[in-house]
Protein backbone atom coordinates (compact mmCIF):
# COMPACT_ATOMS: atom_id res chain seq x y z
CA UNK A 1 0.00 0.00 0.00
CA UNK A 2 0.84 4.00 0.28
CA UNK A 3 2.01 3.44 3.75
CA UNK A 4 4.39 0.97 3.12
CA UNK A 5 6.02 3.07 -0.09
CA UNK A 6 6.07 5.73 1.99
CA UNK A 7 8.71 3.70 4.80
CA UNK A 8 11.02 2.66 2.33
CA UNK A 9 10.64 6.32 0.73
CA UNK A 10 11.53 8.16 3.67
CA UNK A 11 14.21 5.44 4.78
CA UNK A 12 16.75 7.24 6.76
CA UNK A 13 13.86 10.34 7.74
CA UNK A 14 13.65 10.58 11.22
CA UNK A 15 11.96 13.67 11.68
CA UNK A 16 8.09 14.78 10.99
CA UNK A 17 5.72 12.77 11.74
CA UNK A 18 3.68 9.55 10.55
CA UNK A 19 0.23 8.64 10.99
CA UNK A 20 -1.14 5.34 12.82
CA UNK A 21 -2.12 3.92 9.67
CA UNK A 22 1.32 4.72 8.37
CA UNK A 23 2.75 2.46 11.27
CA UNK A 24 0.52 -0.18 11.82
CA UNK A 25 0.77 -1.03 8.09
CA UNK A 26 4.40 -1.15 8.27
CA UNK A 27 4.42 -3.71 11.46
CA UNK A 28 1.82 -5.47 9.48
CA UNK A 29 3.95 -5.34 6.58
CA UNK A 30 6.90 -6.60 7.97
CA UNK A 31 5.27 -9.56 10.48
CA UNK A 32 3.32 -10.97 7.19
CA UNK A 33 6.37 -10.95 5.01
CA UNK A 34 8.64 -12.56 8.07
CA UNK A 35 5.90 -15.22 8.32
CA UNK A 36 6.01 -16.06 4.88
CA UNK A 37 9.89 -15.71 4.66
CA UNK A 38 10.28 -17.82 6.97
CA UNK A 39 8.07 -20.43 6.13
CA UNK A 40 9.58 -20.53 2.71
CA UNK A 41 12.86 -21.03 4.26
CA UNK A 42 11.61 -23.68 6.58
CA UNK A 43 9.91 -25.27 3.34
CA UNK A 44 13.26 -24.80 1.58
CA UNK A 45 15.54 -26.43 4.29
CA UNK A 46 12.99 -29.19 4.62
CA UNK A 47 12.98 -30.23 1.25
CA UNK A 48 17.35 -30.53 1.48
CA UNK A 49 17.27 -32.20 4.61
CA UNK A 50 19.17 -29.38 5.99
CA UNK A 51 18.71 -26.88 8.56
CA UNK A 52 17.20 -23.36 6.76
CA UNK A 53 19.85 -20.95 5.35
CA UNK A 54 17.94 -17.74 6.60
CA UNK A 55 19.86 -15.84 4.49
CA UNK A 56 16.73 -14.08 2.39
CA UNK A 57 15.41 -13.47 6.35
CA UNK A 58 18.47 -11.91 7.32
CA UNK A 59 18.45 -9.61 3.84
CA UNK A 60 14.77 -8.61 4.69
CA UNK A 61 15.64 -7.81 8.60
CA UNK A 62 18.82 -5.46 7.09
CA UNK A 63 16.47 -3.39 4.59
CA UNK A 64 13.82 -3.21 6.92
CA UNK A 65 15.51 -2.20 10.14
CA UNK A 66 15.95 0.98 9.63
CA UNK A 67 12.75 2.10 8.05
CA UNK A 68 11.21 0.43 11.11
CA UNK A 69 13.23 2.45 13.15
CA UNK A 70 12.39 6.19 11.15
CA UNK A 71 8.61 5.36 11.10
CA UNK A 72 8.71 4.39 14.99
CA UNK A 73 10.06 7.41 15.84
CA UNK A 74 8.01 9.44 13.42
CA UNK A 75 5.06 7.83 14.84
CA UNK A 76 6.22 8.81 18.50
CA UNK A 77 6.50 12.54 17.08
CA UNK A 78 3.05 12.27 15.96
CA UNK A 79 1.68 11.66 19.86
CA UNK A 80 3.98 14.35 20.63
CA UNK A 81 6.86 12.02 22.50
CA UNK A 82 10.37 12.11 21.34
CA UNK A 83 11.93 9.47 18.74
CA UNK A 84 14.15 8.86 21.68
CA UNK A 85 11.34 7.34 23.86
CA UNK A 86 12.26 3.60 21.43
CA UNK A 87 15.46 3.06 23.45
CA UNK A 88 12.55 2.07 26.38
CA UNK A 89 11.40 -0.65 24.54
C-alpha cells in the first residue's frame, strides 16, 4: 500500500511525523512478510534435509531495520513524544 512506499521512501527520515495507519501497516507489513519468509525457508531447508539458510530473512531484517526504526520514531512525534522514547522498549 501508500504506507508501506512511503517507509522505504523516507528510509533514513527521522523527523516529521507519521500517521497510525502509516505504522501499523508497516508492522503489518513486515510480520506478514517474516511469516512467509520464513516459512519458505523452513519449506526450503525441509525439502534438502538441511537446517534453513535464513539468508533471504536476514536480507529482509537489514532493509527493513531501519525504516522500522524512522517510522517508529516518526510515529512517537506524531503523539507528541520524542523518537528517543524507542530506546525504552
Amino acid at each position: 500500500t501508500q504506507a508501506i512506499e512511503t517507509c522505504f521512501r523516507k528510509y533514513f527520515t527521522f523527523t516529521g511525523r507519521a500517521q497510525r495507519s502509516e505504522f501499523w501497516y508497516w508492522v503489518l507489513f513486515t510480520f506478514l512478510a517474516g511469516l512467509f519468509i520464513g516459512f519458505v525457508e523452513g519449506f526450503l531447508g525441509g525439502m534438502r534435509g538441511t537446517e534453513p539458510n535464513q539468508l533471504i530473512s536476514m536480507l529482509f531484517n537489514l532493509a527493513t531495520f531501519i525504516p522500522g526504526l524512522a517510522v517508529t520514531a516518526r510515529r512517537l512525534h506524531d503523539v507528541n513524544l520524542s523518537g528517543w522514547w524507542m530506546l525504552i522498549a
